[in-house]
Structures are given as structure tokens and as C-alpha cells.
Protein backbone atom coordinates (compact mmCIF):
# COMPACT_ATOMS: atom_id res chain seq x y z
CA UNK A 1 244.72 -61.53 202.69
CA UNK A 2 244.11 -59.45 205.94
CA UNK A 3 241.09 -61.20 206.65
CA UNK A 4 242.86 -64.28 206.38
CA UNK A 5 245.61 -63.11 208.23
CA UNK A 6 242.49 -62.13 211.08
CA UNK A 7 240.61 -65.34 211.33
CA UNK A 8 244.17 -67.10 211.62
CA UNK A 9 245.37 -65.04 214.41
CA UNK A 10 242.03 -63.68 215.89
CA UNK A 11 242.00 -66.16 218.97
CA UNK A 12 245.26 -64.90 220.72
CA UNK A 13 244.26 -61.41 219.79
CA UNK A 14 241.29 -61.56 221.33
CA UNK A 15 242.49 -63.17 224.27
CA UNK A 16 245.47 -60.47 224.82
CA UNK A 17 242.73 -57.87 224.49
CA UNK A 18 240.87 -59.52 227.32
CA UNK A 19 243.44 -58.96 229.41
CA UNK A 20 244.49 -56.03 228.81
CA UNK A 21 241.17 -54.44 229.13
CA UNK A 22 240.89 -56.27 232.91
CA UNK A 23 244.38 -55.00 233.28
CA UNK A 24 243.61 -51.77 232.01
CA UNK A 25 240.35 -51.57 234.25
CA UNK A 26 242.44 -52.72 237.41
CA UNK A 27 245.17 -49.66 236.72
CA UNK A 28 242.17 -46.92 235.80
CA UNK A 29 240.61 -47.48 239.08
CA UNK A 30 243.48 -47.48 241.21
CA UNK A 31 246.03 -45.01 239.56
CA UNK A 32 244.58 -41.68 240.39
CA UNK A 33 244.49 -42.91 244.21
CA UNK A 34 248.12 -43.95 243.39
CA UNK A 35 248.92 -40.40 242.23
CA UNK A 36 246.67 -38.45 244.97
CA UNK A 37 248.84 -40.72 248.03
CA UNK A 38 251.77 -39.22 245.78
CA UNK A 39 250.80 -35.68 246.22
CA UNK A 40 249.82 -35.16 249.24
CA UNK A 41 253.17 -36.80 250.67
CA UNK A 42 254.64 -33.48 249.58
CA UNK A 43 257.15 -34.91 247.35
CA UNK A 44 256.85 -33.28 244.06
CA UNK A 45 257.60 -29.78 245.98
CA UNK A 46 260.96 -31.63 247.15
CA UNK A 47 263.94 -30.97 245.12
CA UNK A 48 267.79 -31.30 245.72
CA UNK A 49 270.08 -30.06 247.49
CA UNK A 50 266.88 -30.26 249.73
CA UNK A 51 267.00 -34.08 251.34
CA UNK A 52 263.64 -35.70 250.20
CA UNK A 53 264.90 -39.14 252.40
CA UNK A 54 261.93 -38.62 254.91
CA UNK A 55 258.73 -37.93 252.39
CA UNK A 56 260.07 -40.26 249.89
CA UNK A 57 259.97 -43.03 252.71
CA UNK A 58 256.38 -41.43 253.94
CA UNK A 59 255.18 -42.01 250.43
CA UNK A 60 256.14 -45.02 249.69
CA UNK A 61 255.25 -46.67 252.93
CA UNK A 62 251.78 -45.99 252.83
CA UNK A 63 251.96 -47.27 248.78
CA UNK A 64 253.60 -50.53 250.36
CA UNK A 65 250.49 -50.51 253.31
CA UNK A 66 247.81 -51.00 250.78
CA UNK A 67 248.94 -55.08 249.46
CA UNK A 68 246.99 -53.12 245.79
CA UNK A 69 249.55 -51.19 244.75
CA UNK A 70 252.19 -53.65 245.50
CA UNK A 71 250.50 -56.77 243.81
CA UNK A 72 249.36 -54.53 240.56
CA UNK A 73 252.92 -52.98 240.31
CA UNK A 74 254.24 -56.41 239.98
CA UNK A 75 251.59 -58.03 237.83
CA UNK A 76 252.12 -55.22 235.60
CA UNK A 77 256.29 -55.27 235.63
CA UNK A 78 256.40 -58.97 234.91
CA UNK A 79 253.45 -59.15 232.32
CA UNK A 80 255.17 -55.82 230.45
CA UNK A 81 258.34 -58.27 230.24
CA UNK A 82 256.95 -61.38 229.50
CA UNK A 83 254.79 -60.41 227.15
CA UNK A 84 256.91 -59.88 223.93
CA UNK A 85 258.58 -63.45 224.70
CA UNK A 86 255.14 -64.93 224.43
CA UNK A 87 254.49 -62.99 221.34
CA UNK A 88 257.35 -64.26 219.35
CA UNK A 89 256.58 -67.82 220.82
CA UNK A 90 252.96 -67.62 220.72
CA UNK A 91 252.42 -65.30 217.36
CA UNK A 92 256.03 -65.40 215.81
CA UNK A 93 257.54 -68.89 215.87
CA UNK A 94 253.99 -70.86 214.82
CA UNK A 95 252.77 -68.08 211.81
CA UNK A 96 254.67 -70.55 209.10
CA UNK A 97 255.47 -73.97 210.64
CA UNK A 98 251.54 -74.55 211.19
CA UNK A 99 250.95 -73.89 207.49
CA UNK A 100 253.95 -76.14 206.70
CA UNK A 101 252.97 -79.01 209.48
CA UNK A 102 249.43 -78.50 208.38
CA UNK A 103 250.67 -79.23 204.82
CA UNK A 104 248.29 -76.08 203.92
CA UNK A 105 251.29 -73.79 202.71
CA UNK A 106 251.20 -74.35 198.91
CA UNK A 107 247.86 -73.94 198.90
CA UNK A 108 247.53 -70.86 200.59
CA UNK A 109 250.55 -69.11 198.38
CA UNK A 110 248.59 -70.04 195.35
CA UNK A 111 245.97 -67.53 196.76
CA UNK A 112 246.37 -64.86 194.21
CA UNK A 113 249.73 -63.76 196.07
CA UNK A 114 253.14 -64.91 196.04
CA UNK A 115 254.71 -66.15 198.80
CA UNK A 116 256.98 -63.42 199.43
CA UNK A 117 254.33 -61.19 199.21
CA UNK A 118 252.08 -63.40 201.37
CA UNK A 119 255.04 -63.72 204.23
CA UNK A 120 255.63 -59.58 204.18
CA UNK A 121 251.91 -58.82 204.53
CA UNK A 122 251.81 -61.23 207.46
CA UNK A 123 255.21 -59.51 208.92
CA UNK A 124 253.92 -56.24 208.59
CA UNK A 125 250.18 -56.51 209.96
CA UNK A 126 250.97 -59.08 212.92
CA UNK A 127 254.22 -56.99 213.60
CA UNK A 128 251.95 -53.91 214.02
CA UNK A 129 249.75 -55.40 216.20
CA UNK A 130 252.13 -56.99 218.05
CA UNK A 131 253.61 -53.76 218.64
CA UNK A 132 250.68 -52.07 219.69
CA UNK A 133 249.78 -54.97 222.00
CA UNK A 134 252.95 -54.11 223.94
CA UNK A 135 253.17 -50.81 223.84
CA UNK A 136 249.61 -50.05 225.17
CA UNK A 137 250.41 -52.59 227.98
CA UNK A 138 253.88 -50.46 228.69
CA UNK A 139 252.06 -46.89 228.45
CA UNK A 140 249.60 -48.21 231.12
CA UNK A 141 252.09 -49.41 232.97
CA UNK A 142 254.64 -46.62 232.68
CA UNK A 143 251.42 -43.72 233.43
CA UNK A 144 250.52 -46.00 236.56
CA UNK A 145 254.01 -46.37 237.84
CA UNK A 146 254.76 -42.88 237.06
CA UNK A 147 254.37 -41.60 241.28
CA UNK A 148 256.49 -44.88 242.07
CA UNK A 149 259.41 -44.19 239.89
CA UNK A 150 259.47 -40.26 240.19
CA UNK A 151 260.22 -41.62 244.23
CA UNK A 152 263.09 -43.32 242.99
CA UNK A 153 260.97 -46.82 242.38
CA UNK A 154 259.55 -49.71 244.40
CA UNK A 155 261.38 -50.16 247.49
CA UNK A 156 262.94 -53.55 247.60
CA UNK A 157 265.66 -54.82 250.83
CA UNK A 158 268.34 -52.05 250.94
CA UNK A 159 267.90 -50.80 247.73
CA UNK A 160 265.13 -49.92 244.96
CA UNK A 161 263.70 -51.15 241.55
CA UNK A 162 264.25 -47.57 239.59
CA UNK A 163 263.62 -46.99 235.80
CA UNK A 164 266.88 -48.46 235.08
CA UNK A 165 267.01 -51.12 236.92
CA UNK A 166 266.35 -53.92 234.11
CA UNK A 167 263.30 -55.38 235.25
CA UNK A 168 261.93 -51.44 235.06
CA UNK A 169 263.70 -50.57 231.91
CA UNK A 170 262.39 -53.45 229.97
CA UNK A 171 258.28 -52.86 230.96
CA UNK A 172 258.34 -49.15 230.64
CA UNK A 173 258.60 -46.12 228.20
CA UNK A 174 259.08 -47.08 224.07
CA UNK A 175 261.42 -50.16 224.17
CA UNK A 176 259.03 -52.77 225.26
CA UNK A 177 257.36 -51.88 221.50
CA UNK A 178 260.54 -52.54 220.02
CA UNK A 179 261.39 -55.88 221.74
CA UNK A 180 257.87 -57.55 220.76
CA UNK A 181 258.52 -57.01 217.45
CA UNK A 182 261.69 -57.92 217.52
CA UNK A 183 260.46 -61.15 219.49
CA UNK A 184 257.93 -61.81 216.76
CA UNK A 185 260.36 -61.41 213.54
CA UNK A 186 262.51 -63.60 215.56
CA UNK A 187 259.72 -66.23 216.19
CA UNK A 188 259.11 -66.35 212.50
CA UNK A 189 262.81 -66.53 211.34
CA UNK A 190 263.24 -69.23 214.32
CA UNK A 191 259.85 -71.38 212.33
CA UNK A 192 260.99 -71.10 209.23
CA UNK A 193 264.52 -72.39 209.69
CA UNK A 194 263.18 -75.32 212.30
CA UNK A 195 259.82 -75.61 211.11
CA UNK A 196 258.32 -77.50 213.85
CA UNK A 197 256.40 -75.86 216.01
CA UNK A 198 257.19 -76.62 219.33
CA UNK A 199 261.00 -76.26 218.84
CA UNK A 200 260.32 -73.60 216.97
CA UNK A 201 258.49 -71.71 220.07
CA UNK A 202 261.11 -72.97 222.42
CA UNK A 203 264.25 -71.59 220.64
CA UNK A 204 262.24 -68.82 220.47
CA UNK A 205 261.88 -68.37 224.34
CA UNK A 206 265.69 -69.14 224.75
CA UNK A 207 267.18 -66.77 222.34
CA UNK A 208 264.72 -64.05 223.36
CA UNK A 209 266.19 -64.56 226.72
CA UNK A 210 269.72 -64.67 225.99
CA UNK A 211 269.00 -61.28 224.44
CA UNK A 212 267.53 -60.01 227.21
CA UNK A 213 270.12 -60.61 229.02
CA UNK A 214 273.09 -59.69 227.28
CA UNK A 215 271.38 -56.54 226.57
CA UNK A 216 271.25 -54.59 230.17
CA UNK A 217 274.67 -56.27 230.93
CA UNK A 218 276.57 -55.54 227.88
CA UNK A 219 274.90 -53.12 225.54
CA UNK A 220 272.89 -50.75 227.01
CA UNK A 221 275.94 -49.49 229.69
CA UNK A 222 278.29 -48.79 225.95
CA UNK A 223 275.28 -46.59 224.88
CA UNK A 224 276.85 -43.56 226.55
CA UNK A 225 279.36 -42.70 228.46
CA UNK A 226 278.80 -42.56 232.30
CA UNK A 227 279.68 -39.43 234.55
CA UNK A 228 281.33 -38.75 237.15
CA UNK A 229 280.93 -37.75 240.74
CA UNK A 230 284.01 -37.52 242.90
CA UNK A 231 283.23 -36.35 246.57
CA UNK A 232 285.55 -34.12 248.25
CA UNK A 233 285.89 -36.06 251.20
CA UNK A 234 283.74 -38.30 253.69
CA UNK A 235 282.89 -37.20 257.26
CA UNK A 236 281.47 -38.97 259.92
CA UNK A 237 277.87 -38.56 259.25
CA UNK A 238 278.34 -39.96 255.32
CA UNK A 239 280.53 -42.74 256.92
CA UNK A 240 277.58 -43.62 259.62
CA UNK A 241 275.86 -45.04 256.80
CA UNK A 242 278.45 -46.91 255.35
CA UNK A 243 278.41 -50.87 254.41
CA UNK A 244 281.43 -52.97 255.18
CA UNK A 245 281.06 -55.43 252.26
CA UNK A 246 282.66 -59.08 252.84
CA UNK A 247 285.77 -58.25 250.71
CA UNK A 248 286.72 -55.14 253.08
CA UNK A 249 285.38 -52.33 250.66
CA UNK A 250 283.14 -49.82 251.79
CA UNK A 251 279.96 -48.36 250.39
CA UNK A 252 278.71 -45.32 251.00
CA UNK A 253 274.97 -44.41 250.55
CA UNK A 254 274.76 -41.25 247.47
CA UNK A 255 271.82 -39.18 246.99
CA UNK A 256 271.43 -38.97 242.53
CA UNK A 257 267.81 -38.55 242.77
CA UNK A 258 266.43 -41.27 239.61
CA UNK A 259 270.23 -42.10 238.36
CA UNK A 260 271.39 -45.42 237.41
CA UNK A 261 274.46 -46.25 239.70
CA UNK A 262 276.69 -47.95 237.93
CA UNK A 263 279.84 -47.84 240.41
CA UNK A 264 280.00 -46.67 244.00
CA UNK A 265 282.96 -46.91 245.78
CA UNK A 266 285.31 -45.65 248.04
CA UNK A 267 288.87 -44.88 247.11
CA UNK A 268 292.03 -42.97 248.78
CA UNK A 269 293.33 -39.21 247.76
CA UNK A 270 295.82 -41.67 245.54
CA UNK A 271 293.12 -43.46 243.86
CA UNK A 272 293.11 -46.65 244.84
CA UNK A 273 289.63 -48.69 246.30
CA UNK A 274 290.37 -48.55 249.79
CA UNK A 275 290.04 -51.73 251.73
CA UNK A 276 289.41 -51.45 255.37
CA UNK A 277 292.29 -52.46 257.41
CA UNK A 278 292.18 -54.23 260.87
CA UNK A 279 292.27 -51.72 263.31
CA UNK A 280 290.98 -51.38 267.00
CA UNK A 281 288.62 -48.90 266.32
CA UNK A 282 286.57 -51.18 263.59
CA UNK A 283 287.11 -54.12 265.14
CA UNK A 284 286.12 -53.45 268.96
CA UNK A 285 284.40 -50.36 268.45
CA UNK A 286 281.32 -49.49 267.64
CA UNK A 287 279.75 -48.52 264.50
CA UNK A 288 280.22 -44.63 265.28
CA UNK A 289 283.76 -45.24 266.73
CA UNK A 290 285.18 -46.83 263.18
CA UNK A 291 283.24 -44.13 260.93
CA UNK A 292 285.05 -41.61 263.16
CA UNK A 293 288.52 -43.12 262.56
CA UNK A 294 287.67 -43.56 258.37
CA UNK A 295 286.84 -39.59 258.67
CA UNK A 296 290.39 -38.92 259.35
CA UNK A 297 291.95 -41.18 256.34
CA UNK A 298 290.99 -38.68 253.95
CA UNK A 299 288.23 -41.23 251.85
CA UNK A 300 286.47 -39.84 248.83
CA UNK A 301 283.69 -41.47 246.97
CA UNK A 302 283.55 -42.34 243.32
CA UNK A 303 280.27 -42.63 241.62
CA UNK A 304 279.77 -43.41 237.97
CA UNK A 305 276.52 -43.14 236.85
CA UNK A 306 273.81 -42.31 234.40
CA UNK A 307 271.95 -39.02 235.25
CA UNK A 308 267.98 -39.61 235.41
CA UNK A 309 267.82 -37.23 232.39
CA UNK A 310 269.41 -39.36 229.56
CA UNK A 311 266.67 -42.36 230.33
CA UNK A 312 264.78 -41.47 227.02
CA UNK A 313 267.59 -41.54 225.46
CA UNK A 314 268.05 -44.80 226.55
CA UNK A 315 264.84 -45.95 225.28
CA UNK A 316 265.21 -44.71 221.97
CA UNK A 317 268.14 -45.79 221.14
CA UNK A 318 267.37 -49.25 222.31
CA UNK A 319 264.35 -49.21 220.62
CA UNK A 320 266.13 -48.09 217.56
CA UNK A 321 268.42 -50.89 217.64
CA UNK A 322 265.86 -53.57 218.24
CA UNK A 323 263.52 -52.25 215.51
CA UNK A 324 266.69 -52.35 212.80
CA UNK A 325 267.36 -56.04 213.98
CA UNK A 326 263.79 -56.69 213.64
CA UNK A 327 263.84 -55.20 209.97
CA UNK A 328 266.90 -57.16 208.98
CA UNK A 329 265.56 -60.24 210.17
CA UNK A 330 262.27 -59.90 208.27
CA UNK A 331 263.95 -59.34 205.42
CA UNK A 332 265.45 -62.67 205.96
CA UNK A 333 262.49 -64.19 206.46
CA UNK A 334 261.28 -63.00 203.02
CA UNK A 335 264.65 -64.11 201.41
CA UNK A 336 264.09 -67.66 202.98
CA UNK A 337 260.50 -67.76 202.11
CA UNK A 338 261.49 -66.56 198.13
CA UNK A 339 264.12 -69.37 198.42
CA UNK A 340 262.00 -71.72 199.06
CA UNK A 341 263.44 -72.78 202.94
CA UNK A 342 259.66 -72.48 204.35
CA UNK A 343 258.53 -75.86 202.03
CA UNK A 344 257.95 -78.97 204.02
């Protein structure tokens, strides 16, 4: 049954391996340069209350010099993501409907093994390796990327891709193992239900996205509850770095080394989000001029945010949560399979 299972399934394998090996190759060479640029910026001796603005900039502006480090961070970020989708459409979604297109699936259930024994080996071994496929991918990924995110992550416009940031969060650490077999369960549920191929592989995609989606938007930020940081009043120099978004608020840059920000804004001693009113100062004056006059309104700033220490918790939670749907949908699949949905 497993070598079965291994001549069916050997071409992708082999051609994931491939990859991962040039990948792997790629990231071996290049990493400890990665991590020597890293030290000798001086940034792992910087901690708070110390500001680390200037090295952090140092370092990563000479990572963002070499076009290496830039191109492999990316190839690695999107292939890390992408990778479980193609799993469950690739792997998942064709593992029955080609037996049942093929109008081979009778014949190989009468193999010695019934079919719900023949669907839970295949769950279990491709599962595994379609695990493993991801989650060596992610632990190369995560060691490489390891001096980029302790920096706060890869510098993009005004702002940064950190570890939470989705696109981060969903290549690195445990999860990613989680979501490909979650993806591949799903794939097979998806087949037997359709069974067609194609469709099969492109419902696949969608609902693997949808997830995907919903689950850095909706789900993750209910995981736990955010904290708190209320300053105790913003001077001049804070204010000189303010934004003056479209709708009047303001946004004030704050310094939560690794955190995930998930509010930042600027409120009154009452409460209330302050809107910035039309006054001489701000709108004839200069920059310094109106952060001078917002000094004197008493402003505070209101962060709510995740502290850089609860992002393994993160990840195993998620990956909890992925790895229960993906048992509860395989034990669909079996129930299906026993019921005789997967015939032709």
C-alpha cells in the first residue's frame, strides 16, 4: 500500500525536493553572511529604553544594498505561503478523483484493503509528508530570516513586514506545517465531494484562500487579548514625527521593539480620537510650528498591541486549530469514502 501510495505520488515529491534542495543550497550559502552583516551592525547589544533607530537602519540598509538578500527573502516568503495551497491543489484535491476519472477506484480497493482503510493510509502518509514538505521549507526560511525579523523585519515604504505581519506569520515558525495539511485534507474532502479534478483543484485554491484570509483578519486578533500602552502625554519631539492622515487623525510613530500594532492613535485627556482642527499654526505653519501647538493640547497616545513575546503562542495555537480542522475533515473523508460518495 505505501509503495503504491509512492509510485502514485513520487513525481511531485520529487520535484518539491528539487527545489527545496536549490532553495535550501541558495539560503546555506548566503545566511551566515546574512547573520555576520547582522552582528557586526551592533544590534544584538541594543536593547530598550536604549533607541536602536540608527543601527537598525545601518543594518538593514546594507541587507537592502546587496539585490541577494532582498530577492531570496521574497522568493522564500511567497513560496513558504504558496506552497500549502499547491499542496492541497496539487496532492490533496486529485488523490481520489484521478482514481474515480481513471475508473481505476474499484479496482484498487479490492487490493487486499478496504476502502476506508485504503483512504486513511493515504491521509496519513501524504499528510505527513506534506507536512514535512512545509515545515522544512518554513524552518529554512524562519533560521534565514531570523537577523531580518529580530530588526523588526524587511523594510517596506513607511513601515515594515514583521513576524506578524500576515505575509510573515503565515511562512514562518510551526503554522505553515499546520496549514499544508490542512490544505491537503481539504483538497481531498474538496475531490471527493466534486470529483473532477480540475474543479476539484480550483475550489481547492479558493477556499484555501478565503481561509487565509479570514484567518489574520478575524481569528488570530480573538486569540488573546491585546495590551495596552497609554502615553502620558506627547511633546514636541514625539509630535515632529507625526502623520496627518486624510481624515484629520494623527499618528504618532511608537517604539514596541517586534510587537504587532494593532491600534495607534491619538486621543484627548477625555478619551476621545482627536481630530486636528483648522488652526493657523497647522495650516500656515510649518511642520515644527503645528507639532508645537498639538504639545500644548494635552494629546496622549493609545497603542493596543501584541507584545513580541506571545508570537509562539500565536503559532501554536494556530497550528493547533488548523491541525483539529484537518483531523475532522479527514475523518470526513473516511465517512464519505465508507459511504460510498467517492464511486463514479
Amino acid at each position: 500500500m505505501i509503495w503504491l501510495t509512492w509510485r502514485q505520488s513520487r513525481m511531485q515529491a520529487l520535484a518539491v525536493a528539487v527545489a527545496m534542495l536549490v532553495f535550501a543550497v541558495a539560503l546555506g550559502l548566503t545566511g551566515p553572511n546574512l547573520a555576520q552583516l547582522y552582528t557586526t551592525s551592533g544590534l544584538p547589544a541594543c536593547h530598550p529604553p536604549r533607541d536602536c533607530t540608527g543601527v537598525t537602519t545601518i543594518f538593514l540598509d546594507q541587507m537592502k544594498a546587496d539585490a541577494v538578500y532582498p530577492l531570496l527573502y521574497v522568493i522564500g516568503t511567497v513560496s513558504a505561503v504558496l506552497l500549502p495551497a499547491l499542496v492541497g491543489a496539487f496532492w490533496g484535491a486529485p488523490l481520489i478523483t484521478r482514481e474515480i476519472e481513471a475508473h481505476t477506484l474499484r479496482l484498487v480497493w479490492f487490493q487486499g484493503v478496504t476502502p476506508s482503510h485504503w483512504t486513511a493510509i493515504k491521509l496519513a502518509l501524504l499528510g505527513l509528508v506534506s507536512m514535512v514538505s512545509s515545515g522544512i521549507l518554513s524552518l529554512m526560511v524562519t533560521w534565514w530570516a531570523n537577523p531580518i525579523e529580530n530588526a523588526g523585519g524587511f523594510p517596506v515604504n513607511q513601515g515594515q513586514f514583521s513576524r506578524f505581519s500576515p505575509q510573515i506569520f503565515d511562512a514562518q515558525g510551526i503554522a505553515p506545517l499546520a496549514y499544508a495539511l490542512f490544505a491537503f485534507v481539504l483538497g481531498v474532502t474538496v475531490g471527493i465531494i466534486v470529483k473532477r479534478t480540475v474543479p476539484a483543484m480550483a475550489i481547492t485554491l479558493v477556499i484555501f484562500a478565503v481561509v487565509q484570509v479570514v484567518t489574520p483578519t478575524w481569528i488570530r486578533p480573538s486569540l488573546f487579548s491585546p495590551a495596552h500602552l497609554t502615553s502620558p502625554g506627547l511633546t514636541t519631539p514625539l509630535l515632529d514625527n507625526m502623520v496627518v492622515h486624510s481624515s484629520g487623525q494623527l499618528t504618532v510613530p511608537v517604539n514596541i521593539p517586534n510587537a504587532w500594532i494593532v491600534s495607534n492613535q491619538t486621543v484627548t485627556t477625555s478619551g476621545q480620537v482627536f481630530t486636528l482642527p483648522v488652526v493657523d499654526a497647522c495650516q500656515s505653519g510649518t511642520h515644527y510650528q503645528c507639532a508645537a501647538w498639538l504639545a500644548k493640547q494635552n494629546l496622549r497616545q493609545l497603542v493596543t498591541y501584541q507584545p513580541a513575546s506571545r508570537y509562539w503562542e500565536f503559532q501554536w495555537y494556530e497550528a493547533g486549530i488548523f491541525t483539529a480542522l484537518s483531523l475532522l475533515l479527514a475523518a470526513l473523508c473516511i465517512l464519505l469514502v465508507r459511504r460510498g460518495h467517492a464511486s463514479a
